[in-house]
Protein backbone atom coordinates (compact mmCIF):
# COMPACT_ATOMS: atom_id res chain seq x y z
CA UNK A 1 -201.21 22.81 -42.63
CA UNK A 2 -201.52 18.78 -43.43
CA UNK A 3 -199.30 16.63 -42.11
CA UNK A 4 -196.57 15.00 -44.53
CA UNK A 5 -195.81 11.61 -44.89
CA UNK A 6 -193.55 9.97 -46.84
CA UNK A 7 -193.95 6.69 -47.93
CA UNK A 8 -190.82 4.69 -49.12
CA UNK A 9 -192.62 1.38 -51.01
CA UNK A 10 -191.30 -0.04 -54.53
CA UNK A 11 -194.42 -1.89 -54.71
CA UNK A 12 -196.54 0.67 -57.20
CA UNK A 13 -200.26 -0.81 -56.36
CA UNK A 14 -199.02 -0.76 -52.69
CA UNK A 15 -197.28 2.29 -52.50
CA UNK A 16 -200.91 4.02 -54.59
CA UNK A 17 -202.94 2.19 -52.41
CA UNK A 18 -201.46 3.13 -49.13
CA UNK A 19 -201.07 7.39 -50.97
CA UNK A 20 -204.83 7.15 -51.56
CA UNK A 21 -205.69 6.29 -48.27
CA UNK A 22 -203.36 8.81 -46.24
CA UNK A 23 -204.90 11.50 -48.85
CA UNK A 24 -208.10 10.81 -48.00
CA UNK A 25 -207.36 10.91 -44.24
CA UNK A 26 -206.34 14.46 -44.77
CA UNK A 27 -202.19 14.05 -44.93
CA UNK A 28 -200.03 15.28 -47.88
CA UNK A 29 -198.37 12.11 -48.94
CA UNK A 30 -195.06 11.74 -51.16
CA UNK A 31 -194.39 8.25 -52.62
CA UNK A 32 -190.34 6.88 -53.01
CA UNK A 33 -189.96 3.57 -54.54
CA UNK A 34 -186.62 3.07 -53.75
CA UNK A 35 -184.34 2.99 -50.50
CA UNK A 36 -180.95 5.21 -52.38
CA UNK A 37 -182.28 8.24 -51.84
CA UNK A 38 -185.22 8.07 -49.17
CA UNK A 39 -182.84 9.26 -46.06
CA UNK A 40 -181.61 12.72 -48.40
CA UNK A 41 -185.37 13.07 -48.79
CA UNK A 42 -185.68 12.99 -45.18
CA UNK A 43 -183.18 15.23 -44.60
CA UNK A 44 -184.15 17.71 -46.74
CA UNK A 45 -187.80 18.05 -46.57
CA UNK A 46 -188.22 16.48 -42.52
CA UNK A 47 -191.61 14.80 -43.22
CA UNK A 48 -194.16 14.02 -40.08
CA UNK A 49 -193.72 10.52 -40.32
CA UNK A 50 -192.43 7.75 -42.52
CA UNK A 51 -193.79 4.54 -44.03
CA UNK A 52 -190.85 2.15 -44.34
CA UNK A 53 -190.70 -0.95 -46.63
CA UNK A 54 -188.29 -3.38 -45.31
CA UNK A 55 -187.82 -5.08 -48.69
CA UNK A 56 -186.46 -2.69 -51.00
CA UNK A 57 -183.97 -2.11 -54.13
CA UNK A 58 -180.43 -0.50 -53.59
CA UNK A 59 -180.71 0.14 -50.10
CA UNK A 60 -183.03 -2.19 -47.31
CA UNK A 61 -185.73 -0.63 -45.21
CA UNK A 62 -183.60 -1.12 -42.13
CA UNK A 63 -181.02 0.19 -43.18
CA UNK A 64 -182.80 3.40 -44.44
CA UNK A 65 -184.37 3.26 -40.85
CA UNK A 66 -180.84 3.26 -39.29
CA UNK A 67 -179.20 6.30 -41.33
CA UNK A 68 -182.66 8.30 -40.76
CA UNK A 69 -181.99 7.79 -37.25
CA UNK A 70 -179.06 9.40 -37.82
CA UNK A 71 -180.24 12.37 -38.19
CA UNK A 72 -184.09 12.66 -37.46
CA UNK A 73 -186.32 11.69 -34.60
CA UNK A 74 -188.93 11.68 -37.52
CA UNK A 75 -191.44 8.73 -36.43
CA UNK A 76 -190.86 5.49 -38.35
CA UNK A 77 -193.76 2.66 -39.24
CA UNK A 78 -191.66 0.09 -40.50
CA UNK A 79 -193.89 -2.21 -43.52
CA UNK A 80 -192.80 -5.64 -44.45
CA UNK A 81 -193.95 -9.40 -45.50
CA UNK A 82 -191.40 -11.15 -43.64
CA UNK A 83 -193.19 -11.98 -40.40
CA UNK A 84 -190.74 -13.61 -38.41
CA UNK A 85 -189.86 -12.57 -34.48
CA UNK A 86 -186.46 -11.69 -35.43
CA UNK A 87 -187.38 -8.94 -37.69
CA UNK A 88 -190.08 -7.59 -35.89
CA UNK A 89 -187.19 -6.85 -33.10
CA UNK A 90 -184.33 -5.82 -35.35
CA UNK A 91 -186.57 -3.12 -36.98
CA UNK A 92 -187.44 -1.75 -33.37
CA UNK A 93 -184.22 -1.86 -32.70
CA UNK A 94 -182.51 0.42 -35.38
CA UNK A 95 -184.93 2.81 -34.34
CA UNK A 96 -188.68 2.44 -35.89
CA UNK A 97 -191.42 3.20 -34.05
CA UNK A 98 -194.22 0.56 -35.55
CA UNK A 99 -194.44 -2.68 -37.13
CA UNK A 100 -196.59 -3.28 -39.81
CA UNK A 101 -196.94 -6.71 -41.64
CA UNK A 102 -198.36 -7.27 -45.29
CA UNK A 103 -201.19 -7.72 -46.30
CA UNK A 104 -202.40 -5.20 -44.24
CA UNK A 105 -205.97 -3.41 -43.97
CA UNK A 106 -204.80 0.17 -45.30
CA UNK A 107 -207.43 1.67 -42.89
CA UNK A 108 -205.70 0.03 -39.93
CA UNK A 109 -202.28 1.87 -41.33
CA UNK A 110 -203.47 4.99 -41.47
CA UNK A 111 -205.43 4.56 -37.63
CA UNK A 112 -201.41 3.40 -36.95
CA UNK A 113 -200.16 6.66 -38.54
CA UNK A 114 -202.30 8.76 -37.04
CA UNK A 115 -201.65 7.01 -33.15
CA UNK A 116 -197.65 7.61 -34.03
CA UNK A 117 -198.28 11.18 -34.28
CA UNK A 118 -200.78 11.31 -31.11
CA UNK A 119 -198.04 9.50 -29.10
CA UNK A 120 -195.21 12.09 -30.26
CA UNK A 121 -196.90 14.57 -30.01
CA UNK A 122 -198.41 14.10 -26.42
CA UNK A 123 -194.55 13.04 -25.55
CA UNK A 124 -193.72 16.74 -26.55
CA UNK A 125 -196.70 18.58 -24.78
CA UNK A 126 -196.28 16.23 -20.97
CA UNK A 127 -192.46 17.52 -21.09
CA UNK A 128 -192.69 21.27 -18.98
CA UNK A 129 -190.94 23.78 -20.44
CA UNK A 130 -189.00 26.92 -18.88
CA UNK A 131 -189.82 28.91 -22.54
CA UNK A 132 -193.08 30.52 -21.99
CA UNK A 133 -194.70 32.30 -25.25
CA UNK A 134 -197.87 34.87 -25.04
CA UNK A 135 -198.99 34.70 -28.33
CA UNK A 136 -201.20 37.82 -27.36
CA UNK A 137 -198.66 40.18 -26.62
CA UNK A 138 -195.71 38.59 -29.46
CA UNK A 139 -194.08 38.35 -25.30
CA UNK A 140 -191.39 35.44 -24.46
CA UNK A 141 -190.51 34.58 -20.97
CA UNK A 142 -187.71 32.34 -19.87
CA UNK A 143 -188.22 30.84 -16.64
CA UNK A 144 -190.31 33.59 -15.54
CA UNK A 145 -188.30 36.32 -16.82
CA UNK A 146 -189.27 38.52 -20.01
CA UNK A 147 -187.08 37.61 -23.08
CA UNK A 148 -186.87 40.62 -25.93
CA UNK A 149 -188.04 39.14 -29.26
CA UNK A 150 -188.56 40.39 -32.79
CA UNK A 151 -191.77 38.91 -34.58
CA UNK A 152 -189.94 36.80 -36.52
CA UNK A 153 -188.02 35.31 -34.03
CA UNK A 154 -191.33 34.44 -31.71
CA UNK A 155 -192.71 33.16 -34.96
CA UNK A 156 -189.20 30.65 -35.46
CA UNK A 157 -189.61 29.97 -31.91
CA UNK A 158 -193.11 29.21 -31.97
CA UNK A 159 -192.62 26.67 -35.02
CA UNK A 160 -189.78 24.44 -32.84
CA UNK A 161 -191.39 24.76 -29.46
CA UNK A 162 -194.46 23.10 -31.05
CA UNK A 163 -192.59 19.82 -31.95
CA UNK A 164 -189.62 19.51 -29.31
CA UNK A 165 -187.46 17.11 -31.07
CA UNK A 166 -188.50 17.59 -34.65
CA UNK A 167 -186.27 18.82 -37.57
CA UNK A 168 -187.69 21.69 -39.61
CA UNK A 169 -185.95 22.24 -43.04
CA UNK A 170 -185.48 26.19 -43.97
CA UNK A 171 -188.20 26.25 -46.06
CA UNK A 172 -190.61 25.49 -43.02
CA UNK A 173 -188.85 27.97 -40.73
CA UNK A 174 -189.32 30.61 -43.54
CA UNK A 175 -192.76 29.18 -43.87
CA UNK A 176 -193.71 29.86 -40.48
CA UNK A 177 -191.47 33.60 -39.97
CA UNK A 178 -192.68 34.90 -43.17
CA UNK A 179 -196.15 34.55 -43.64
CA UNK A 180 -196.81 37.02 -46.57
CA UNK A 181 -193.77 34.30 -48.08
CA UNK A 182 -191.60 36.90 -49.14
CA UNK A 183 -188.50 34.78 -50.81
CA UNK A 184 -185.81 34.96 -48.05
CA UNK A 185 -182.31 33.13 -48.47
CA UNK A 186 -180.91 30.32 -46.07
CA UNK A 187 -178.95 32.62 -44.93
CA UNK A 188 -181.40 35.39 -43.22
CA UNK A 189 -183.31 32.27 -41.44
CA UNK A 190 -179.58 30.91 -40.43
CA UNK A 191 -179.15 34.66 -38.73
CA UNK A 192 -182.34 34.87 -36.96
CA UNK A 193 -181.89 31.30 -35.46
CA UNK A 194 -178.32 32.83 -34.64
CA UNK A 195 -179.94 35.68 -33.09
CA UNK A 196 -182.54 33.60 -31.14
CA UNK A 197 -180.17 31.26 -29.87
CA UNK A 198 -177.79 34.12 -28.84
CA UNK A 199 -180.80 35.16 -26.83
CA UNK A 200 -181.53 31.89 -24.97
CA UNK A 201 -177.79 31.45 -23.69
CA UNK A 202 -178.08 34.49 -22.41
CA UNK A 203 -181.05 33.37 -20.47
CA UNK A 204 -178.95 29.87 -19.65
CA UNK A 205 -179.09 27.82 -22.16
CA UNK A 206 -179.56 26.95 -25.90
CA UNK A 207 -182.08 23.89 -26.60
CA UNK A 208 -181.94 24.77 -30.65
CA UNK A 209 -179.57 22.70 -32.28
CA UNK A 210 -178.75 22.57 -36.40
CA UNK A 211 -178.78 19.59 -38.26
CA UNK A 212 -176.47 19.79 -41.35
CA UNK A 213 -177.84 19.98 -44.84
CA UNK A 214 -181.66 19.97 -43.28
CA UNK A 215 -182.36 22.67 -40.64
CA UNK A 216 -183.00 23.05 -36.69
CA UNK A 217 -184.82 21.51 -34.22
CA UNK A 218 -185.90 22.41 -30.45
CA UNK A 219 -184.76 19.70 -28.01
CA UNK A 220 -187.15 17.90 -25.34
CA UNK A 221 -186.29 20.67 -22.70
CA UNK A 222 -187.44 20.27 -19.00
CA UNK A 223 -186.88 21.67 -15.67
């Protein structure tokens, strides 16, 4: 499955020429031109990684950045003209994870992308984890010890464990449980996490957290 990135950019030749490029470096790309409604996006759909204008109507960049943050780990390439110091830090500082100055060399932006991703996602795999999973035998151990599973459960828990720290809407989750995608309401996913989570306290502890309106995640858990 590609990667998704949003990019938020009311620029239209910008915003087509950075869509073009991501396409044709194998992502699945949505375009926002407008800041209002790019964190609701987020929050619904939990893209890989966002492309952040700084400049932009109703709402700035940063302070799209800063309610994102809210909610979402989601990485964060913040995309701007204004090249002084001072921005460069306040955009780190609500919470992006790149820089990005115009005019730019859209092949350098999508080599960024892609090193965002690397980074989060070797952050994930160096962090040891006490949840074991044998794809092989549909087994889950917990610190050694066997934990009773259905499939769809090791298929929910196989979908957060691969991106400690990353929200996954519903949709995903059914996504990944269901894979003949059978339509399923909110509500059977929202009792299998239930169930799953039920499971892990009993084994002494519960990494899986929800995140109104948008889903679940697996937190970084060591240990």
């Amino acid at each position: 499955m590609s990667q998704h990135i949003l990019i938020v950019e009311d620029e239209p030749k910008i915003a087509a020429l950075l869509r073009d490029y991501l396409v044709n470096g194998g992502y699945e790309v949505t375009v926002i031109d407008n800041g209002a409604s790019a964190a609701d996006w987020v929050r619904e759909h939990a893209p890989d990684a966002v492309l952040l204008d700084v400049m932009l109507p109703a709402q700035s960049g940063l302070d799209v950045c800063m309610s994102i943050r809210r909610f979402s780990n989601v990485p964060i390439l913040m995309v701007t003209a204004r090249v002084e110091e001072i921005d460069r830090l306040l955009g780190l500082e609500f919470g992006a994870d790149d820089y990005i100055c115009k005019p730019f060399s859209p092949r350098e932006v999508v080599a960024r992308v892609k090193a965002v991703l690397r980074r989060m996602n070797a952050v994930a795999q160096s962090v040891p984890s006490p949840i074991e999973l044998d794809e092989a035998r549909f087994e889950v151990r917990v610190r050694g010890q066997p934990m009773s599973v259905t499939p769809v459960e090791f298929r929910l828990l196989k979908k957060l464990i691969a991106q400690p720290g990353r929200v996954f809407s519903r949709q995903q989750l059914m996504d990944a449980a269901y894979r003949d995608h059978r339509i399923v309401s909110d509500r059977t996913v929202d009792s299998h996490v239930k169930n799953l989570r039920r499971k892990l306290a009993d084994a002494g502890f519960d990494p899986i957290t929800s995140v109104y309106g948008v889903g679940y995640r697996l937190g970084l858990i060591a240990e």
